[in-house]
Protein backbone atom coordinates (compact mmCIF):
# COMPACT_ATOMS: atom_id res chain seq x y z
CA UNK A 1 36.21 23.27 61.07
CA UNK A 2 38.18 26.62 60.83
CA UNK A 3 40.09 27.20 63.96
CA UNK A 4 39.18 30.15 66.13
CA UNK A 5 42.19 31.98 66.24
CA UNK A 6 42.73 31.42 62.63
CA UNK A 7 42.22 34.78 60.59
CA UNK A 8 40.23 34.07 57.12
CA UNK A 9 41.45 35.58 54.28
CA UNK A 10 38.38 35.20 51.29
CA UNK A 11 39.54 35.68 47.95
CA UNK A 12 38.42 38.88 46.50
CA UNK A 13 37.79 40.74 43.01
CA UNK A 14 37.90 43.98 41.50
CA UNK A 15 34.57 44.67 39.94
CA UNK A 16 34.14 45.87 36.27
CA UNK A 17 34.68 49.56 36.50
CA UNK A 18 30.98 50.98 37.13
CA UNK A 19 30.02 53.84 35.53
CA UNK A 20 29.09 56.96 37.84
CA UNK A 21 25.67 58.63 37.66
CA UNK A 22 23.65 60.60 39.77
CA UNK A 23 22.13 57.16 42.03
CA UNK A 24 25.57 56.28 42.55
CA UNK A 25 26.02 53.40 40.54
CA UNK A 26 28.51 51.65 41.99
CA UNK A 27 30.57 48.48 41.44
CA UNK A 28 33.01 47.81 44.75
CA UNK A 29 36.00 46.36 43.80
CA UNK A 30 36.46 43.25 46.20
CA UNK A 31 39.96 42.96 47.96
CA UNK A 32 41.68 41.35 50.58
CA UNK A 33 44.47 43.03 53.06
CA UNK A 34 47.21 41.26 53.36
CA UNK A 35 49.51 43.25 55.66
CA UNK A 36 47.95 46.46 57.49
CA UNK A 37 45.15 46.74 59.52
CA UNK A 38 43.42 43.77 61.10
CA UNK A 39 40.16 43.76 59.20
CA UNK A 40 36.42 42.98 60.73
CA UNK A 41 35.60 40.65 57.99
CA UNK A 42 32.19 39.50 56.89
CA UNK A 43 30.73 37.09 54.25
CA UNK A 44 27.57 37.90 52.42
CA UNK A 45 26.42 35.79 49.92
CA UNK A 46 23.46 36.97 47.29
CA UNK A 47 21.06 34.83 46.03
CA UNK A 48 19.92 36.09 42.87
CA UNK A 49 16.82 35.21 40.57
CA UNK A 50 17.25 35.02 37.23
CA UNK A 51 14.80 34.09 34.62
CA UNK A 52 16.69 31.63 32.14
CA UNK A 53 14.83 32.44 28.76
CA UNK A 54 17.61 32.26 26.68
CA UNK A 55 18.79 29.04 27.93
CA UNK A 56 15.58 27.35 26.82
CA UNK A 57 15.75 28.64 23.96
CA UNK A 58 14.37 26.26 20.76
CA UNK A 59 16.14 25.48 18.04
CA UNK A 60 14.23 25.21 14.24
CA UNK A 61 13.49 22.11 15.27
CA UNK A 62 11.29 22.32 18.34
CA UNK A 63 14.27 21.33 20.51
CA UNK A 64 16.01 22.71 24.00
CA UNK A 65 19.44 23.86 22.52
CA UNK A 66 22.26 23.33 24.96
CA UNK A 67 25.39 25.70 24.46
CA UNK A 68 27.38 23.04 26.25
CA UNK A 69 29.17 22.64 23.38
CA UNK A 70 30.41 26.89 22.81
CA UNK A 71 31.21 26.65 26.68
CA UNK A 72 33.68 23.70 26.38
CA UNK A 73 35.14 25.03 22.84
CA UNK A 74 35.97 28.43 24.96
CA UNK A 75 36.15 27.91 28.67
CA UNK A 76 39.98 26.47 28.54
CA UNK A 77 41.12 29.66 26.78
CA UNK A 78 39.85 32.03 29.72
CA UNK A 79 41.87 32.39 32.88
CA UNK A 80 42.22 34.04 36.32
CA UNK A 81 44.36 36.41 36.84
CA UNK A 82 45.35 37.39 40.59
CA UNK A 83 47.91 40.48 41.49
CA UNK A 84 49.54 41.75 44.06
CA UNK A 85 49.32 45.69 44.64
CA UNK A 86 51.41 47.45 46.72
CA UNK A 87 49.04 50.49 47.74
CA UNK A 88 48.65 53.40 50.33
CA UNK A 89 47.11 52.80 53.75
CA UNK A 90 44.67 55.03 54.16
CA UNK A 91 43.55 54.24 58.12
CA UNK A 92 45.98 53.91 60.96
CA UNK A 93 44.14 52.62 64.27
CA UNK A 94 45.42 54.37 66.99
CA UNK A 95 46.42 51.41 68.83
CA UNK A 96 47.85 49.66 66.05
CA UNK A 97 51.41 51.16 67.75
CA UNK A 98 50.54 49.52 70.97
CA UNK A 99 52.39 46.15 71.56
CA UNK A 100 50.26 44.93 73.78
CA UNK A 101 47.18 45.14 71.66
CA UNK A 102 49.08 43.87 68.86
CA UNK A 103 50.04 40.67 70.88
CA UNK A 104 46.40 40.65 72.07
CA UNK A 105 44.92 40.50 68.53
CA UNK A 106 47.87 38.06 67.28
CA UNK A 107 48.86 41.12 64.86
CA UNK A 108 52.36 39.93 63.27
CA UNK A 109 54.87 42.08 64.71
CA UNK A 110 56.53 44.24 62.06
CA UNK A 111 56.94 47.26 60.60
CA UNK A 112 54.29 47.40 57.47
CA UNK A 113 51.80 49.34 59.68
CA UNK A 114 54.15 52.14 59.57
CA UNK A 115 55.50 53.04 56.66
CA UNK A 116 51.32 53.89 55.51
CA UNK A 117 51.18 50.84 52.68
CA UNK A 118 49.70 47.61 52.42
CA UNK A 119 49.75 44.81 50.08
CA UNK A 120 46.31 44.29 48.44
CA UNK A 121 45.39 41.22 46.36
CA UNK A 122 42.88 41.03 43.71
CA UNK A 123 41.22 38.92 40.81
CA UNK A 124 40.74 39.38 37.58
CA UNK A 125 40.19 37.29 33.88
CA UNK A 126 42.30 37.10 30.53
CA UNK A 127 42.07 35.61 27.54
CA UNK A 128 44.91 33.57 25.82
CA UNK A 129 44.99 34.20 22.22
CA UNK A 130 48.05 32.28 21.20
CA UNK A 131 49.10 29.32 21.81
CA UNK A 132 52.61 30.84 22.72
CA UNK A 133 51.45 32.68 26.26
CA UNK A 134 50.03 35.64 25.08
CA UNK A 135 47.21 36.70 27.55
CA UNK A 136 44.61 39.88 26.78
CA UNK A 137 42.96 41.74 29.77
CA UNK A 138 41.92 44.46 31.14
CA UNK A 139 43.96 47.64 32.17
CA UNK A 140 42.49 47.90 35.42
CA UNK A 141 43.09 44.42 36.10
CA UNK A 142 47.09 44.26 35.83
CA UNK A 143 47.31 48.36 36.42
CA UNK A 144 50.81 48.74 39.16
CA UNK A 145 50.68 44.96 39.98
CA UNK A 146 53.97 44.11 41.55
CA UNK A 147 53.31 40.53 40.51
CA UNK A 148 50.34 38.95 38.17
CA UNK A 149 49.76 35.29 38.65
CA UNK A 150 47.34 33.22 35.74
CA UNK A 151 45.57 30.56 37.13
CA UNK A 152 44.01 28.25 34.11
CA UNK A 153 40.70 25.54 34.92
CA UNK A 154 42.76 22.71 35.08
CA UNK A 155 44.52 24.47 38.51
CA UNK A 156 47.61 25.33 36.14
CA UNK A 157 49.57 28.35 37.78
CA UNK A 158 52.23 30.34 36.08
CA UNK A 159 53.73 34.17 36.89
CA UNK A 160 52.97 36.39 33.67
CA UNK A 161 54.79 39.49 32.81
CA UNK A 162 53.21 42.43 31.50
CA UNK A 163 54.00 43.47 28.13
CA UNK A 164 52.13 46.69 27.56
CA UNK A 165 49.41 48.04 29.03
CA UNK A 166 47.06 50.98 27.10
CA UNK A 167 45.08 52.85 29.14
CA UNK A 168 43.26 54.86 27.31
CA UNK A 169 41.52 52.01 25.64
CA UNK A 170 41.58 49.89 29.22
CA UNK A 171 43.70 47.22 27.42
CA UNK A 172 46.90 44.93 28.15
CA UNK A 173 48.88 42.30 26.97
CA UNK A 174 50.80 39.69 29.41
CA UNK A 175 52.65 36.60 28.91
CA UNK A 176 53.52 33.53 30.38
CA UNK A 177 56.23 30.92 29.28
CA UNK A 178 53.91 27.89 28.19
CA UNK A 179 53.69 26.68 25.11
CA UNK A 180 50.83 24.68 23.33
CA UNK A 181 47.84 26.75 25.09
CA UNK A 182 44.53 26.25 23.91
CA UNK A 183 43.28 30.19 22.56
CA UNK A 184 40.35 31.49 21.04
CA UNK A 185 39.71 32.46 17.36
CA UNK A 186 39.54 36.64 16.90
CA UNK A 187 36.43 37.32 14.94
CA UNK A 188 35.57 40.24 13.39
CA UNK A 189 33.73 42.49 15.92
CA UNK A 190 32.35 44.98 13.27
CA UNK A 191 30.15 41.82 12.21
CA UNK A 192 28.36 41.46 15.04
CA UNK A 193 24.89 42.50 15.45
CA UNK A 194 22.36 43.98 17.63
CA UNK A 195 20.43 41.10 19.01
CA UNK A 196 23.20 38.58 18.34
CA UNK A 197 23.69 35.69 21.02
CA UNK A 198 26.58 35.84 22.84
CA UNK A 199 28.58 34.35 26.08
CA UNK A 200 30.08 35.84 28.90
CA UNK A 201 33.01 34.11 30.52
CA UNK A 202 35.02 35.00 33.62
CA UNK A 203 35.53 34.58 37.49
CA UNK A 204 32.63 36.52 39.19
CA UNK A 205 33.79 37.35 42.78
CA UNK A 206 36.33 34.62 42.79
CA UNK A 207 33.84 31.94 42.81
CA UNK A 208 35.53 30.05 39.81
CA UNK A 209 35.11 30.13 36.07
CA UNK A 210 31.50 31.12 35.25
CA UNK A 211 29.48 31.03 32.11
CA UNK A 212 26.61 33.50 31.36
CA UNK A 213 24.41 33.65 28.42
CA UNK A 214 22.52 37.39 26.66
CA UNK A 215 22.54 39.06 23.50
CA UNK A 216 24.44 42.05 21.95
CA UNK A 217 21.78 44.75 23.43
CA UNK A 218 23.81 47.65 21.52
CA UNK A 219 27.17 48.69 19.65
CA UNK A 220 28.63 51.77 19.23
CA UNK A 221 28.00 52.68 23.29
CA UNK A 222 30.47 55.26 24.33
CA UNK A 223 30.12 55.47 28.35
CA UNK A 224 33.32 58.12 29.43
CA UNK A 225 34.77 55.52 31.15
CA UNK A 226 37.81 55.66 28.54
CA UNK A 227 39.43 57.88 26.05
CA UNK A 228 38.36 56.07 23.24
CA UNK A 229 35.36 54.21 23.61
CA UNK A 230 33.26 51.75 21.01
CA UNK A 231 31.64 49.27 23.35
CA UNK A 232 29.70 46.36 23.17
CA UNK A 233 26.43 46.32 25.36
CA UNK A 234 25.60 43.13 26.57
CA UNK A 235 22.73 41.41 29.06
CA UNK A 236 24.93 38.81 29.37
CA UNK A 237 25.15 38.94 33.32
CA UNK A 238 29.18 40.67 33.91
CA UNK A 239 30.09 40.79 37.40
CA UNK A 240 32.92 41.90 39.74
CA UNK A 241 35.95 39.44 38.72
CA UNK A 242 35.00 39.27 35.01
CA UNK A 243 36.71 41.75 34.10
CA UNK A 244 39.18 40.86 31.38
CA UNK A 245 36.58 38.10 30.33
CA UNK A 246 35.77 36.54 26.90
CA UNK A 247 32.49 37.76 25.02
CA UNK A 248 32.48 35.18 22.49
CA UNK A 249 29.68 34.42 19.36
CA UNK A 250 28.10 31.19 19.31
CA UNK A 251 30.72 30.17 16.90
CA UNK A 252 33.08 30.19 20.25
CA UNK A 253 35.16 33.11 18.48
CA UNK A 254 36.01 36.09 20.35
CA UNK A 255 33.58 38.88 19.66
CA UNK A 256 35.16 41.48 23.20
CA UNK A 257 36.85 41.74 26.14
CA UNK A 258 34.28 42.46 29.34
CA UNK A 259 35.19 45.67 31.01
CA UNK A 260 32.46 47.12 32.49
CA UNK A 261 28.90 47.20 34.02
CA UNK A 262 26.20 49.51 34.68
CA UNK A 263 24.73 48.92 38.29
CA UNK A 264 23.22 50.28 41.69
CA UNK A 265 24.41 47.55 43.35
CA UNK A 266 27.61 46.25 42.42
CA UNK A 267 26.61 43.26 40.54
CA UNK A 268 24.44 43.19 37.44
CA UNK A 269 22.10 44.24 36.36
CA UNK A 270 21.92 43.40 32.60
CA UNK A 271 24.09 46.14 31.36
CA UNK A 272 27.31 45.31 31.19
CA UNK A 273 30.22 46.05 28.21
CA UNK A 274 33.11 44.57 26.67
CA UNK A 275 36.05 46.26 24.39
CA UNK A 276 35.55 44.74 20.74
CA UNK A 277 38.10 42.42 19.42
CA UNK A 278 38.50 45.31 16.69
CA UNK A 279 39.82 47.92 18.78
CA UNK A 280 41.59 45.63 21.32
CA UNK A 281 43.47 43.07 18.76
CA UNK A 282 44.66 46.73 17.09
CA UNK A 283 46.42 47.80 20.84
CA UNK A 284 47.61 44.48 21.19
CA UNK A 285 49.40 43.95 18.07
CA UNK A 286 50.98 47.69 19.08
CA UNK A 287 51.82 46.62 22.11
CA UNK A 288 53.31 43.08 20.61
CA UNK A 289 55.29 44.77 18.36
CA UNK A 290 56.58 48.54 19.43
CA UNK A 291 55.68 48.16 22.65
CA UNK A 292 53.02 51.30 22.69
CA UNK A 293 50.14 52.66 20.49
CA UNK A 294 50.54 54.82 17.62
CA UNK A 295 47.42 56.62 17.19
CA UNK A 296 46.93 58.95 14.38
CA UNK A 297 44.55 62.06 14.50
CA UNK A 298 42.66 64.79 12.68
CA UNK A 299 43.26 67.75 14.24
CA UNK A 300 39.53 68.81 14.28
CA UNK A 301 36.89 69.61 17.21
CA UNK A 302 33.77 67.42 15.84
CA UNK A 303 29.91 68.32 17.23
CA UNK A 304 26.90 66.50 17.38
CA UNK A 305 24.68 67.63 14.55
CA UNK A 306 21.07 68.02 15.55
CA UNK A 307 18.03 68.37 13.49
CA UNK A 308 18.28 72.16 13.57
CA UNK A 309 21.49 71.77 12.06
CA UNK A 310 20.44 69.35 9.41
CA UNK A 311 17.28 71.84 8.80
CA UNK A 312 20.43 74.51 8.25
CA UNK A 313 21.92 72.51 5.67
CA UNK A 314 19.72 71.25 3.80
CA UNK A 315 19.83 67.74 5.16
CA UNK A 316 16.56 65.64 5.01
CA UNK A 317 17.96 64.24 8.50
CA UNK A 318 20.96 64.37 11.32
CA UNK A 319 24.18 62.57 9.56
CA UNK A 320 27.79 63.02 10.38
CA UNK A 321 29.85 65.40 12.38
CA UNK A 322 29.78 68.94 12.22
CA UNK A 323 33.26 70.16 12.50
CA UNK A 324 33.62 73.18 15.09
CA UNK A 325 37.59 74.17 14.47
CA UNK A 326 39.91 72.95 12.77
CA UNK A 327 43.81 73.19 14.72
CA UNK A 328 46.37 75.22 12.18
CA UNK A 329 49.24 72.68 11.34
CA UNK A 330 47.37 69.87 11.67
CA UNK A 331 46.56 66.77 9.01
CA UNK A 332 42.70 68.19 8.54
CA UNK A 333 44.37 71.91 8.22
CA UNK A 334 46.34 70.70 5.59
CA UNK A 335 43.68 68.75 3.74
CA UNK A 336 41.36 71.88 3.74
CA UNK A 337 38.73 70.54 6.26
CA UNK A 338 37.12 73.99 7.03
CA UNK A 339 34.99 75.27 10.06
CA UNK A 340 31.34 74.25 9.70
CA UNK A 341 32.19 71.22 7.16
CA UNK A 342 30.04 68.01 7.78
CA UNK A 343 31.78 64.74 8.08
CA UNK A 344 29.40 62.25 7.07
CA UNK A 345 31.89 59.16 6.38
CA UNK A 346 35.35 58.15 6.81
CA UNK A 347 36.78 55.33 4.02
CA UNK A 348 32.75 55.00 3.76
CA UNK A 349 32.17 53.66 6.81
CA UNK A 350 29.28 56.38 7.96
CA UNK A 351 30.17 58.34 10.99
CA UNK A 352 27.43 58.69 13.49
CA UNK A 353 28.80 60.49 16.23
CA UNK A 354 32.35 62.55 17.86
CA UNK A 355 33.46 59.39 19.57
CA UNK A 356 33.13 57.51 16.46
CA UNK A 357 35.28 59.81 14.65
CA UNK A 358 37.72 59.84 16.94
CA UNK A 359 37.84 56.24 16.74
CA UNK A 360 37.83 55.42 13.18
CA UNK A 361 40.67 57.59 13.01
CA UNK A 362 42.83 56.42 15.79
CA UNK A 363 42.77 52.66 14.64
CA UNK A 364 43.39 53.76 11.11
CA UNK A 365 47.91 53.55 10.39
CA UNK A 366 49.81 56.40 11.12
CA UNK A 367 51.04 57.92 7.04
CA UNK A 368 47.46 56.59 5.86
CA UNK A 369 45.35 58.63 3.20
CA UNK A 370 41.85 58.44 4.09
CA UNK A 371 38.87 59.66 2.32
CA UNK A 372 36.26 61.74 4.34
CA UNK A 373 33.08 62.48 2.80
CA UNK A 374 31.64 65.78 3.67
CA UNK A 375 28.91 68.38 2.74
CA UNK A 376 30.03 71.98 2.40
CA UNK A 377 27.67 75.10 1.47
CA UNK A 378 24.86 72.43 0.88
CA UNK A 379 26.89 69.71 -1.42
CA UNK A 380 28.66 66.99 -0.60
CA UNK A 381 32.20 66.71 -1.92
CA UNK A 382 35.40 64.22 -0.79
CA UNK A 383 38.58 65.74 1.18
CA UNK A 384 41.67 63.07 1.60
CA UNK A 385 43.26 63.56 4.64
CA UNK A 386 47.24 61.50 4.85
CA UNK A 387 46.92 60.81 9.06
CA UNK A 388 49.78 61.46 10.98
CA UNK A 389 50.58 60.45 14.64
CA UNK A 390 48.97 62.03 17.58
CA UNK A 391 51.34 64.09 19.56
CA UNK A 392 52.09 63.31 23.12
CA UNK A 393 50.20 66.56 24.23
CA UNK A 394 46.64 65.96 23.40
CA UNK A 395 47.57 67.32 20.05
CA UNK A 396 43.92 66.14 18.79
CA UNK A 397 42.23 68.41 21.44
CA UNK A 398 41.33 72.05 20.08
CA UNK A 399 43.62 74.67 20.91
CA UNK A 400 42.74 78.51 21.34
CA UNK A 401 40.14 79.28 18.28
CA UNK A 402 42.67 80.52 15.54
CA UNK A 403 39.75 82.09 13.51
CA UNK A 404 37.42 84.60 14.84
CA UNK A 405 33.88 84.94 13.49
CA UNK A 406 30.58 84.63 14.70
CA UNK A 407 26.81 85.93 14.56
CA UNK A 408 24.48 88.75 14.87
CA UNK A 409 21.38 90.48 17.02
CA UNK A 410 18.71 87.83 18.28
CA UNK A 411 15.30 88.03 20.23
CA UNK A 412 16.09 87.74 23.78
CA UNK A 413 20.00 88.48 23.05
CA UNK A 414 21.86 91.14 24.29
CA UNK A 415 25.57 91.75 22.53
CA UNK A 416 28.37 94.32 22.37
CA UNK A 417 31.57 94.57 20.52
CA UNK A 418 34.61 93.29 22.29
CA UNK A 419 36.89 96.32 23.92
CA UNK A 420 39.97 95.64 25.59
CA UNK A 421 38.58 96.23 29.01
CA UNK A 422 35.94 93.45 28.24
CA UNK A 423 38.21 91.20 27.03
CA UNK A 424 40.55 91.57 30.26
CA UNK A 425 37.75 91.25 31.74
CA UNK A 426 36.33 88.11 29.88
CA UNK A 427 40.14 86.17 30.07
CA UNK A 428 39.55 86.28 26.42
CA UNK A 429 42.29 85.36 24.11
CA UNK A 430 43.63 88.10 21.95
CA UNK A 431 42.89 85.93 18.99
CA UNK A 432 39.20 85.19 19.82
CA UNK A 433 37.17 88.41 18.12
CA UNK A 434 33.46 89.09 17.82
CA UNK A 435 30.42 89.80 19.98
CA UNK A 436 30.11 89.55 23.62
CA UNK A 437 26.88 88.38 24.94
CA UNK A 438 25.86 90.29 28.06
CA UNK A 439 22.52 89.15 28.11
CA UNK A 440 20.37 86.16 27.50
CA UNK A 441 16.65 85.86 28.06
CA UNK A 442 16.04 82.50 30.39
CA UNK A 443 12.97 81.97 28.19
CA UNK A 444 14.47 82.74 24.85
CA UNK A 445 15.14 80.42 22.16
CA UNK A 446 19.09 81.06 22.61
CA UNK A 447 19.14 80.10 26.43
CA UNK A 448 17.57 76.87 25.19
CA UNK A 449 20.22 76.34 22.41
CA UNK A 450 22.82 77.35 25.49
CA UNK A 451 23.88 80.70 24.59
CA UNK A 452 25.26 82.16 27.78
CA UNK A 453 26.41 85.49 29.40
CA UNK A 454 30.07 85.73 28.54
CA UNK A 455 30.22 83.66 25.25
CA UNK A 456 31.65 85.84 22.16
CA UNK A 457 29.26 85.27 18.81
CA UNK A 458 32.29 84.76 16.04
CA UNK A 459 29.80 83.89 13.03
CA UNK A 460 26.30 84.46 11.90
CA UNK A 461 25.64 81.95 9.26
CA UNK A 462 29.15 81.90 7.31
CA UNK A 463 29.36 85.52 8.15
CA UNK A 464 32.24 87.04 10.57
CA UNK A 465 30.86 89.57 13.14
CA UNK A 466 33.29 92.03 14.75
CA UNK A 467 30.37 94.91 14.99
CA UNK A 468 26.60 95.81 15.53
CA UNK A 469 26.56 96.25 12.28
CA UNK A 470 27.79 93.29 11.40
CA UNK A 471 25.33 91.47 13.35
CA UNK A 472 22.52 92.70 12.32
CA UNK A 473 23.33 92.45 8.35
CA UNK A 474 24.18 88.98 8.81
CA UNK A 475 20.83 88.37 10.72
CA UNK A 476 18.91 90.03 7.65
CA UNK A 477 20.27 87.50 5.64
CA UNK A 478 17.90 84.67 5.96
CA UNK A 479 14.56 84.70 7.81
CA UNK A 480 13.13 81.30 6.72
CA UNK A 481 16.14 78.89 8.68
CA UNK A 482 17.38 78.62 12.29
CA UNK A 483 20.08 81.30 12.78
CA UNK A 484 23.77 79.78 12.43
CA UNK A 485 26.14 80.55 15.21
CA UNK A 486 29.45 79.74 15.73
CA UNK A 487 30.18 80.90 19.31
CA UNK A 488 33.25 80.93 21.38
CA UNK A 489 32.82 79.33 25.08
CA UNK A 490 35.52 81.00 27.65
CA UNK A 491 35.09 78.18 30.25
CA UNK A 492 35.82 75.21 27.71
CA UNK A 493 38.24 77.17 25.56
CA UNK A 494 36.69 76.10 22.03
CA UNK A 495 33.94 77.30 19.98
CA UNK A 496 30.73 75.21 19.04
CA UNK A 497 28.18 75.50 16.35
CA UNK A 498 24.64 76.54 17.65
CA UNK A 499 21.06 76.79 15.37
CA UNK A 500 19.18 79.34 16.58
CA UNK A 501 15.33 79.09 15.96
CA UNK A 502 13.93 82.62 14.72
């Protein structure tokens, strides 16, 4: 029987970060307060239904498989990580001065309710993957901990220090002093397949460890939860307090690192995602070793190509990235990657998307000469690129467009040439020339395609346009394909590739 005077302090969790959309998905991290304002605290516990197919699953033989045996290989490897957070209070009671109502309520009498901070407690996972201490989690989990404490199944408590954290990938590597750990076996994460089984393991909302059993729904999933993003998507269930958890293959190797969950409510909902062993064994061994990433980079502004664009090249279907601008003194500017070049592989592993590029790239070594494969005016050719390290100042993001071109006159388009009272007007850069657009048709195959007041046409085709005339010779050009425009946006400070449909 708990005593009635006796304040209860539950343990809480952070949830895995939830992704924002337009129903609010959220995912509450759980915490407790440990000095600050006397909480109203309530318990709620959620019964949920789930429909066990998986773990009645048959093997070849007709019979129920148990994955007892994966659970027990991997369980002793995954541990609970609690911190303590020194954070800003964000509520002062009004009465929380008063000494009489703090003797009333039993409120310790000090000064933390002043000086607008509180201590704030929270749970987390890791995963030891040597047998020496070293402990992989999440970012989030550790992120301005003033102490991190690793709790193991067998009630095993040690302090860790934090080695290196990266957050742009959401990873970080502690330590404990311990020796003879059991860990789990890296596999290769570029392996795994859509439709693969594989195991969650964690502490859900502090309850204890927890298994939970799915499939690898997709790879590749980019979410903008982090700069560089190559998720796994699991229906493993992933709640708050797994973060930092093992996704592991039915061979009980590690496969990711769970991170974070789609969800309405705050729990799952069968979408959850977990860093692959690829990209987070590459941070760690940075981290290990030189104590911070080296990332190398390109130097280019990749696009999405789209069937139009394909239709424009020749393509019998949407590969690759279309490169928008390539940065002057940069390793692409100094391989000859052009504007408008197609990157359709990198070492040949295809590229399917920006975010892939970006990440190929950045967990290739800093000095390396990779080989892209591209198509340029309708053939494909090779271009090796020798990577070099990212600078410090988003030196991988597109700077002001160094090379002006752009298009000509379209149906439902309205242009003029640039004058310097438009371009004071505009904010345009002195180095950004071609065709203002003063007018767009809302109904017009260029509003569809996003052509807006304001933007300056550079190119039409391969074609620069600084004049009417210009325009409308490079328009003439073609009149079987999707016009080709290479169009400068003021408000994001880059240009993008658009096809037109005549």
């Amino acid at each position: 029987m708990i005593p009635l005077n006796r304040r209860v302090r539950p343990q809480t969790a952070p949830a895995c970060d939830p992704i924002p959309t337009p129903d609010h998905l959220i995912g509450v991290p759980m915490r407790k307060v440990i000095h600050g304002r006397w909480p109203a605290i309530g318990l709620v516990v959620l019964l949920l239904v789930v429909t066990a197919v998986a773990a009645q699953a048959q093997s070849a033989s007709g019979e129920l498989r148990s994955y007892a045996d994966v659970a027990a290989k991997t369980m002793p490897a995954v541990v609970n990580i609690s911190t303590d957070k020194l954070v800003e209070n964000n509520f002062q009671h009004p009465f929380m001065d008063d000494p009489m109502f703090r003797r009333f309520f039993k409120m310790p009498d000090d000064d933390t309710h002043n000086d607008g901070e509180r201590m704030e407690h929270s749970l987390g996972s890791g995963i030891v993957i040597s047998a020496d201490g070293y402990i992989l989690t999440n970012n989030h989990v550790v992120e301005n901990a003033s102490k991190v404490h690793v709790t193991f199944a067998g009630e095993r408590e040690y302090e860790a220090e934090v080695i290196g954290t990266d957050p742009p990938t959401d990873v970080a590597l502690i330590k404990i002093d311990a020796t003879d750990l059991p860990f789990l076996e890296i596999s290769d994460s570029d392996k795994l397949r859509v439709g693969d089984q594989v195991m969650a393991i964690g502490n859900p909302f502090g309850v204890g460890q927890t298994v939970t059993l799915g499939i690898a729904s997709a790879l590749g999933r980019n979410i903008g939860l982090m700069d560089y993003s190559d998720l796994i998507q699991t229906d493993a269930s992933i709640n708050p307090g797994n973060s930092g958890g093992a996704l592991v293959n039915m061979q009980g190797e590690l496969v990711g690192m769970n991170a974070a969950i789609l969800s309405r409510s705050g729990g799952s909902q069968g979408i959850g995602f977990a860093i692959p062993t690829n990209m987070a064994m590459r941070v760690v061994e940075a981290l290990r070793t030189v104590g911070h990433v080296q990332r190398a980079y390109l130097g280019v502004y990749p696009q999405v190509v789209d069937q139009s664009m394909a239709d424009y090249y020749g393509m019998d279907s949407p590969r690759g990235v279309l490169v928008t601008q390539v940065n002057d003194d940069t390793p692409a500017d100094r391989a000859g990657l052009r504007n408008g070049d197609i990157i359709l592989s990198v070492d040949e592993k295809a590229i399917k998307n920006p975010s892939m590029l970006r990440n190929v790239i950045s967990l290739s070594e800093v000095g390396e000469k990779v080989k892209l494969a591209i198509v340029r005016d309708g053939k494909e050719k090779d271009v090796y690129v020798q990577l070099e390290e990212l600078p410090d100042t988003a030196g991988s993001r597109p700077s002001q467009p160094s090379t002006p071109d752009q298009d000509n006159s379209l149906d439902g388009v309205t242009v003029r040439e640039l004058t310097p009272a438009l371009r004071s007007t505009g904010n345009l850069p002195d180095e950004v020339e071609g065709l203002l657009v003063i007018g767009v048709t809302a109904s017009s195959n260029a509003a569809r395609e996003g052509l807006v007041e304001g933007d300056v046409i550079q190119e039409v085709g391969r074609d620069a346009v600084t004049s009417l005339g210009a325009f409308k010779d490079a328009l003439g050009k073609k009149t079987d394909r999707p016009v080709f425009l290479r169009v400068y946006k003021p408000g994001q400070q880059r240009s993008v590739f658009i096809a037109v449909p005549r």
